[in-house]
PDB file of N, CA and C in Angstrom:
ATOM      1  N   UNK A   1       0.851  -1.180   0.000  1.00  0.00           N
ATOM      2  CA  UNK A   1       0.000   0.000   0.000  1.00  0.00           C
ATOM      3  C   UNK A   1       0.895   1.241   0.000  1.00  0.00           C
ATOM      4  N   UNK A   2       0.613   2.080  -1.185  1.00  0.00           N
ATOM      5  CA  UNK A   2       1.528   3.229  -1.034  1.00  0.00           C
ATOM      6  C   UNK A   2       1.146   4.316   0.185  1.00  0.00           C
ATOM      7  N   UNK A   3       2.310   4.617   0.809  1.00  0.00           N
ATOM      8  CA  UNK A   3       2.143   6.149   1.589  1.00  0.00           C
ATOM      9  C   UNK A   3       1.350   7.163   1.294  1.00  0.00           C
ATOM     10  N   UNK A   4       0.768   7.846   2.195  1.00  0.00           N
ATOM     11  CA  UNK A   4      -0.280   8.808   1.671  1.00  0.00           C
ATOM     12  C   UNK A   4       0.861  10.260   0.792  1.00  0.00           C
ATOM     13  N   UNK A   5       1.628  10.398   1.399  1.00  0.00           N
ATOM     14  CA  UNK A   5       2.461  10.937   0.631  1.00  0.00           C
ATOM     15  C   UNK A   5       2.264  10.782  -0.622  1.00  0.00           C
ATOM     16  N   UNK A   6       3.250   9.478  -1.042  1.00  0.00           N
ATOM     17  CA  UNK A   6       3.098   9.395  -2.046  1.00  0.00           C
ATOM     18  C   UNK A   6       1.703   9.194  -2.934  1.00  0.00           C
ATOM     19  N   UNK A   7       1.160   9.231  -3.049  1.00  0.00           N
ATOM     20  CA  UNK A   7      -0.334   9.182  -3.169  1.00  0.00           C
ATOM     21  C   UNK A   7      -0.846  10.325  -3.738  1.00  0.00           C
ATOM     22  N   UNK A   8      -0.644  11.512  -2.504  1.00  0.00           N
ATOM     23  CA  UNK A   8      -0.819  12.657  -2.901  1.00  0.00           C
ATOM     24  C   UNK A   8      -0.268  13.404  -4.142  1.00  0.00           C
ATOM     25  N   UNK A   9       1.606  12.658  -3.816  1.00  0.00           N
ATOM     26  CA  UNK A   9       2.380  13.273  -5.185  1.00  0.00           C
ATOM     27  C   UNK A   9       1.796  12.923  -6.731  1.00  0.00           C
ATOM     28  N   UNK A  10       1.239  11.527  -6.302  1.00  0.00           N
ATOM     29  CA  UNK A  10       0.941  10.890  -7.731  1.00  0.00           C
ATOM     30  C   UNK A  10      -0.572  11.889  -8.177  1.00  0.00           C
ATOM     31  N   UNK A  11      -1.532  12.167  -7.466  1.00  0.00           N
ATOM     32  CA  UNK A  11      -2.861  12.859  -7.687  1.00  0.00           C
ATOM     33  C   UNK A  11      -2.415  14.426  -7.979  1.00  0.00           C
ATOM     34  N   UNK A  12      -1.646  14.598  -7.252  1.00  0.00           N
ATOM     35  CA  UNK A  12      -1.035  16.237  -8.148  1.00  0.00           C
ATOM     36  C   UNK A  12      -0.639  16.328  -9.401  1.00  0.00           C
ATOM     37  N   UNK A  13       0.712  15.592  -9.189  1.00  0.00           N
ATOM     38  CA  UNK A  13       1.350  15.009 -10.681  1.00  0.00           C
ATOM     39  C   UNK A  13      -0.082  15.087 -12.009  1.00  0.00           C
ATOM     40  N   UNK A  14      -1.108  14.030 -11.406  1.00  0.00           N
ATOM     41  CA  UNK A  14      -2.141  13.862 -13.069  1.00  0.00           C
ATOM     42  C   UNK A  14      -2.906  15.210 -12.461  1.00  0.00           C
ATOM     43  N   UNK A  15      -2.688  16.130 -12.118  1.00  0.00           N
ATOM     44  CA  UNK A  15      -3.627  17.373 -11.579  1.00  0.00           C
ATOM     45  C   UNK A  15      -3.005  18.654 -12.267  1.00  0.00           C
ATOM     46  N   UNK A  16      -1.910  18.545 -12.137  1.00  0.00           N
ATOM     47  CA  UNK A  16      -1.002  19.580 -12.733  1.00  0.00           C
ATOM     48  C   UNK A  16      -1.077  19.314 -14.372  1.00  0.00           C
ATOM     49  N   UNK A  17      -0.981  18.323 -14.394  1.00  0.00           N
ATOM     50  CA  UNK A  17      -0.876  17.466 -15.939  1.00  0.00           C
ATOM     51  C   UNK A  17      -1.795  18.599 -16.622  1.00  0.00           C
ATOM     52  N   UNK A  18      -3.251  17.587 -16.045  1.00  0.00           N
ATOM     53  CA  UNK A  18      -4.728  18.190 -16.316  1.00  0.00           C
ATOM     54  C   UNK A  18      -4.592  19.944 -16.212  1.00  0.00           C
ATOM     55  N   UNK A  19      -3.866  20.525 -15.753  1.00  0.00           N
ATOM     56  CA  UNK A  19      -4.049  21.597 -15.474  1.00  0.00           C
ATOM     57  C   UNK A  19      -3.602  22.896 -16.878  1.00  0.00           C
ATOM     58  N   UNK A  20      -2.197  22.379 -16.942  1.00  0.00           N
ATOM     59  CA  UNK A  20      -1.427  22.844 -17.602  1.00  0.00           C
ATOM     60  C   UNK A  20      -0.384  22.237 -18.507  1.00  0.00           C
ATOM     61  N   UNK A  21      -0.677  21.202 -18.698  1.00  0.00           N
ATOM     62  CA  UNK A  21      -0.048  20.366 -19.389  1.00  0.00           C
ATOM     63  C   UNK A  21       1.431  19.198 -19.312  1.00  0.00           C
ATOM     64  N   UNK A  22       1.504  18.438 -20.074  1.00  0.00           N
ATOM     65  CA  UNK A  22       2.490  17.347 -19.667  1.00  0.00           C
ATOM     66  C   UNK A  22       3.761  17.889 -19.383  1.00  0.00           C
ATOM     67  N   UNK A  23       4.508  18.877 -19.466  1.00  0.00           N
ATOM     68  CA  UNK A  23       5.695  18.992 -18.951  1.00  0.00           C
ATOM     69  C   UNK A  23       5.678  19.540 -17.551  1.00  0.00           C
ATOM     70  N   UNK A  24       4.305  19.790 -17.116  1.00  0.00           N
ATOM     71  CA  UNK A  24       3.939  19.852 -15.714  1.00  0.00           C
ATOM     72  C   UNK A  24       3.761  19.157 -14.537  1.00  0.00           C
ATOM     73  N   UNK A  25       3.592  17.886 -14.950  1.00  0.00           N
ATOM     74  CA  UNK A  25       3.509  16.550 -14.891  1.00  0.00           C
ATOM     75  C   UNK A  25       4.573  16.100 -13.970  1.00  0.00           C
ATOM     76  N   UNK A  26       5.691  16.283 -13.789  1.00  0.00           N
ATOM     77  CA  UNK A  26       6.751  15.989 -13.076  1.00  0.00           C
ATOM     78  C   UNK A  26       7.242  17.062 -12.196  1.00  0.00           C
ATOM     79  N   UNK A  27       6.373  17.830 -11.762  1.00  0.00           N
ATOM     80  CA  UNK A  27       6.977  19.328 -11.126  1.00  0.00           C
ATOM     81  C   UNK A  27       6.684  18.572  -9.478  1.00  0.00           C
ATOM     82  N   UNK A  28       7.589  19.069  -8.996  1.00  0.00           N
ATOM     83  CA  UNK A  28       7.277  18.840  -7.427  1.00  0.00           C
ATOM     84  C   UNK A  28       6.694  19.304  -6.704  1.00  0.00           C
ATOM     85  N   UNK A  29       5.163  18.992  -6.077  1.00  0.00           N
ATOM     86  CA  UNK A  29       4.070  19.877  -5.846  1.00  0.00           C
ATOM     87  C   UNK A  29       4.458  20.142  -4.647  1.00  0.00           C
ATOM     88  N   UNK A  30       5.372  20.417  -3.759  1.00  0.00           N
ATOM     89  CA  UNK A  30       5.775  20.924  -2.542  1.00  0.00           C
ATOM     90  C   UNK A  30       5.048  20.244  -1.158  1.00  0.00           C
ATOM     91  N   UNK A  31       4.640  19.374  -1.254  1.00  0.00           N
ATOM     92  CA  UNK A  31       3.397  18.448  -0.198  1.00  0.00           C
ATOM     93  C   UNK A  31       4.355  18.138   1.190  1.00  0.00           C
ATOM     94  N   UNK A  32       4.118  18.999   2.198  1.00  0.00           N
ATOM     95  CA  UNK A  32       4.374  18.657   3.317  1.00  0.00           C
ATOM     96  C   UNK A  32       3.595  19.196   4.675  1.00  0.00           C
ATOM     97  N   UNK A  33       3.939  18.423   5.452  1.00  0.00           N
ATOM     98  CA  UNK A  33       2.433  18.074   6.819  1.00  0.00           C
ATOM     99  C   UNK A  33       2.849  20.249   7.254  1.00  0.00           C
ATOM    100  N   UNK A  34       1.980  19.892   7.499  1.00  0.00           N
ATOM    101  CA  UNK A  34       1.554  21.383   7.801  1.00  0.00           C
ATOM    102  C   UNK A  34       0.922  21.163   9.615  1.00  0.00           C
ATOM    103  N   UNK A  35       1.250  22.751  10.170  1.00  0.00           N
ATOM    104  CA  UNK A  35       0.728  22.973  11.526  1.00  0.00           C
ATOM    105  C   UNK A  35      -1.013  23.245  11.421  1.00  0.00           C
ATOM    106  N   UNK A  36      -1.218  23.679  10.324  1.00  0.00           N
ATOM    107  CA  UNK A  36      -2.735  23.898  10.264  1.00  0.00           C
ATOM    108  C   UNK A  36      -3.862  22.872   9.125  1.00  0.00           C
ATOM    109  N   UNK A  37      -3.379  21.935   8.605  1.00  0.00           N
ATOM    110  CA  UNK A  37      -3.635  20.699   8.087  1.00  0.00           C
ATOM    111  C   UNK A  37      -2.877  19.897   8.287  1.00  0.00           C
ATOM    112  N   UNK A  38      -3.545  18.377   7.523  1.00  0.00           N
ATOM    113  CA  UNK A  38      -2.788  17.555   7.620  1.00  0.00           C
ATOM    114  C   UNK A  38      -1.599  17.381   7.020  1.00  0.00           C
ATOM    115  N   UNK A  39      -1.910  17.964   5.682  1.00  0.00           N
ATOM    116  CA  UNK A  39      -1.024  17.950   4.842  1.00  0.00           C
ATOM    117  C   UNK A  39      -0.985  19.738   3.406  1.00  0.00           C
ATOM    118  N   UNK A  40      -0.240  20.097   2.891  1.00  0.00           N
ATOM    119  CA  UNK A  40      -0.086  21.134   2.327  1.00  0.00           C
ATOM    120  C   UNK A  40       0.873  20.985   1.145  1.00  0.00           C
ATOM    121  N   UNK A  41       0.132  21.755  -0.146  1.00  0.00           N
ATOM    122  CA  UNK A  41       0.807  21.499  -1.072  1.00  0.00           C
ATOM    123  C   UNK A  41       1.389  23.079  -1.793  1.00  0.00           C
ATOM    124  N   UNK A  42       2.578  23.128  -1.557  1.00  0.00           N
ATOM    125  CA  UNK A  42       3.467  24.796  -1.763  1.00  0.00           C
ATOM    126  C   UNK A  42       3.611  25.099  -3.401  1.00  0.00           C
ATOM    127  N   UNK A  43       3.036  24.069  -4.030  1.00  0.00           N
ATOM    128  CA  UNK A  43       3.080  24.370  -5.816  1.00  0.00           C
ATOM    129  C   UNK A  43       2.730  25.905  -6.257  1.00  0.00           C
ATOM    130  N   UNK A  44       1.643  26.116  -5.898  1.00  0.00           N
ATOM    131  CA  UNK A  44       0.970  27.733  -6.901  1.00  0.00           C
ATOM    132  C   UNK A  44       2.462  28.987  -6.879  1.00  0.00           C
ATOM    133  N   UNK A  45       2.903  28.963  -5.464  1.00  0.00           N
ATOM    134  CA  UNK A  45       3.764  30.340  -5.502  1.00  0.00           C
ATOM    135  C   UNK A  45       4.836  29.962  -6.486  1.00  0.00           C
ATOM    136  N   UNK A  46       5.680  28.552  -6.481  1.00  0.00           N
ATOM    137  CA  UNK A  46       6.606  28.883  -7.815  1.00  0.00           C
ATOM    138  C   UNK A  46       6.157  28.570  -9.254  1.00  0.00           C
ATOM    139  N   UNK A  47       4.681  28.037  -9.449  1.00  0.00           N
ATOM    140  CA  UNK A  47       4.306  28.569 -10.270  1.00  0.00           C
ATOM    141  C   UNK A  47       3.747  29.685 -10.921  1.00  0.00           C
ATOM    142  N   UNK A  48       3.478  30.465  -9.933  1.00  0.00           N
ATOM    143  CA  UNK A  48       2.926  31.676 -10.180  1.00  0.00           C
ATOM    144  C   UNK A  48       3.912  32.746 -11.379  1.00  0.00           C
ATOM    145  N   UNK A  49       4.942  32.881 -10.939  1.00  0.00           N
ATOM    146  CA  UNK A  49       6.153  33.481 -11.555  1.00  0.00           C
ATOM    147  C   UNK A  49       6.077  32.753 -13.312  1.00  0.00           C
ATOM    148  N   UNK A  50       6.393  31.798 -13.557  1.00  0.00           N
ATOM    149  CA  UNK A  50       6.063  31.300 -14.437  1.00  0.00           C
ATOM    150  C   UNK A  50       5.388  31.188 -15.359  1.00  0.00           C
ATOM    151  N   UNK A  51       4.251  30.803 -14.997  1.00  0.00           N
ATOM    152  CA  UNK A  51       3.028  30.780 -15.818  1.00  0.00           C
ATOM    153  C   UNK A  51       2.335  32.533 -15.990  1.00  0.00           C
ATOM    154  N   UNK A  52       2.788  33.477 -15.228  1.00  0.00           N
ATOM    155  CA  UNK A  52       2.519  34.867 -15.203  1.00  0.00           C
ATOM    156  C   UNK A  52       0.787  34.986 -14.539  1.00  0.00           C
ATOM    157  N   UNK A  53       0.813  34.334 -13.419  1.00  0.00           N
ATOM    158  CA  UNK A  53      -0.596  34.457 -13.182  1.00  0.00           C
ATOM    159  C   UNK A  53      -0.873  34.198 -11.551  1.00  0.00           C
ATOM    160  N   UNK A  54      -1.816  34.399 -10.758  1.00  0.00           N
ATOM    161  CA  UNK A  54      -2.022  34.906  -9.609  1.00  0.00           C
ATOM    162  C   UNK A  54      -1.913  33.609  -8.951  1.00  0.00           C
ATOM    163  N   UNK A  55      -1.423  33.297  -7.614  1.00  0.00           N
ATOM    164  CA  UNK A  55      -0.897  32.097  -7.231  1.00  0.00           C
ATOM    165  C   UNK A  55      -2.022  31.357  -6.395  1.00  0.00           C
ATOM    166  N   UNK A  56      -3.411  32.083  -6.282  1.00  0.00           N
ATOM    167  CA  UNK A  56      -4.596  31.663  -6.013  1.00  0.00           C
ATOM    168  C   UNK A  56      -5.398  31.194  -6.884  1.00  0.00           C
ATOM    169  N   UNK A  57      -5.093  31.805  -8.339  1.00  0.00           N
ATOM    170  CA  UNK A  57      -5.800  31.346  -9.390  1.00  0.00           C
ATOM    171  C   UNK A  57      -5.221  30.021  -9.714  1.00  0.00           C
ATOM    172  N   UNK A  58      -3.871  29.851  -9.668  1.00  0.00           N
ATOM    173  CA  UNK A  58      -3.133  28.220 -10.190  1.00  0.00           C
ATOM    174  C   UNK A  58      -3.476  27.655  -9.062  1.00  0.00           C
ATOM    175  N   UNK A  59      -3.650  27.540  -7.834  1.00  0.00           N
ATOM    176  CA  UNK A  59      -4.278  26.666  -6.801  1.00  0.00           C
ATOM    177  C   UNK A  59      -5.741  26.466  -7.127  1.00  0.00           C
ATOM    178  N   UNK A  60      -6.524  27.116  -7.403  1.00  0.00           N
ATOM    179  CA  UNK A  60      -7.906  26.928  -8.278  1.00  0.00           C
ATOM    180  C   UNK A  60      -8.007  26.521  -8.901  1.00  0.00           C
ATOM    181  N   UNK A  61      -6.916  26.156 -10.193  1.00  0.00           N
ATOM    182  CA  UNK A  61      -7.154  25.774 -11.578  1.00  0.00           C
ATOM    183  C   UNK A  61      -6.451  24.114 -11.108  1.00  0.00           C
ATOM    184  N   UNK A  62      -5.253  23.823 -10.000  1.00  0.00           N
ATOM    185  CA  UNK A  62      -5.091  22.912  -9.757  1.00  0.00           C
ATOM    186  C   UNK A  62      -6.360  21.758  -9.142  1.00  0.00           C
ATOM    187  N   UNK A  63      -7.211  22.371  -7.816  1.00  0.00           N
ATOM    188  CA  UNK A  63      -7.881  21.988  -6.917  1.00  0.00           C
ATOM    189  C   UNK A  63      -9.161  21.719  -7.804  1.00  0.00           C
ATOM    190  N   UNK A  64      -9.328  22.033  -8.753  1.00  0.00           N
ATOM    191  CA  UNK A  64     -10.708  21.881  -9.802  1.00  0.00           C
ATOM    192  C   UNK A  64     -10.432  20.372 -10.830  1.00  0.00           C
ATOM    193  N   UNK A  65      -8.929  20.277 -10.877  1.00  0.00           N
ATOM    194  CA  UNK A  65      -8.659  19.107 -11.565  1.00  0.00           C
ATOM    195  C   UNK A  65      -8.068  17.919 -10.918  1.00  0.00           C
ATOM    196  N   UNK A  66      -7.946  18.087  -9.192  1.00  0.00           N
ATOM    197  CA  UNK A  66      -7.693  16.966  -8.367  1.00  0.00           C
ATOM    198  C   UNK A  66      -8.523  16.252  -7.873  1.00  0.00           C
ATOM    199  N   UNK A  67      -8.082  15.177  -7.950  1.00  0.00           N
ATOM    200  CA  UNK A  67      -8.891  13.834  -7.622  1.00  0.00           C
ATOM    201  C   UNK A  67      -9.058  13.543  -6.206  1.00  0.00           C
ATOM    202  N   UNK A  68     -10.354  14.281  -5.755  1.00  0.00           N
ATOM    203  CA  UNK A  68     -10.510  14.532  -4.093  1.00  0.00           C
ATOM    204  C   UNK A  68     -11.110  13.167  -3.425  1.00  0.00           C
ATOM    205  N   UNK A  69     -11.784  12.340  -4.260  1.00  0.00           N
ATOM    206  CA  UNK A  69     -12.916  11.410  -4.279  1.00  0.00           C
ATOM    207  C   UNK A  69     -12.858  10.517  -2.737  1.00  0.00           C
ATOM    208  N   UNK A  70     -11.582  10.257  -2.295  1.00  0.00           N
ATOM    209  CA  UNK A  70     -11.367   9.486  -1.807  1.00  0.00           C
ATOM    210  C   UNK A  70     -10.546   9.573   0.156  1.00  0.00           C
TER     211      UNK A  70
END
């Protein structure tokens, strides 16, 4: 049974994919346990720079294409 960690990395990974495309796909979504969740993912701010766009909006555009289901 994989780690929730890893788990998470893999559901970002096809989230980012979905998001913005396959060379996104392998970006390291920053996922670590946090004091105010369980867990926290630091992706939007160094994408923000990048993609030229607001680092709430790429957490939106991520969180709309992740696979929460479960």
């Amino acid at each position: 049974m994989p780690s929730l960690t890893s788990l998470l990395n893999d559901r970002f990974a096809l989230a980012l994919e979905q998001s913005f495309g396959e060379d996104f796909k392998r970006r390291d979504p920053v996922i670590r346990s946090s004091q105010f969740a369980d867990f926290q993912a630091n992706v939007a701010l160094p994408l923000a720079k990048e993609l030229k766009s607001k680092p709430r909006d790429i957490a939106n555009t991520i969180v709309g294409n992740l696979d929460l289901a479960d």
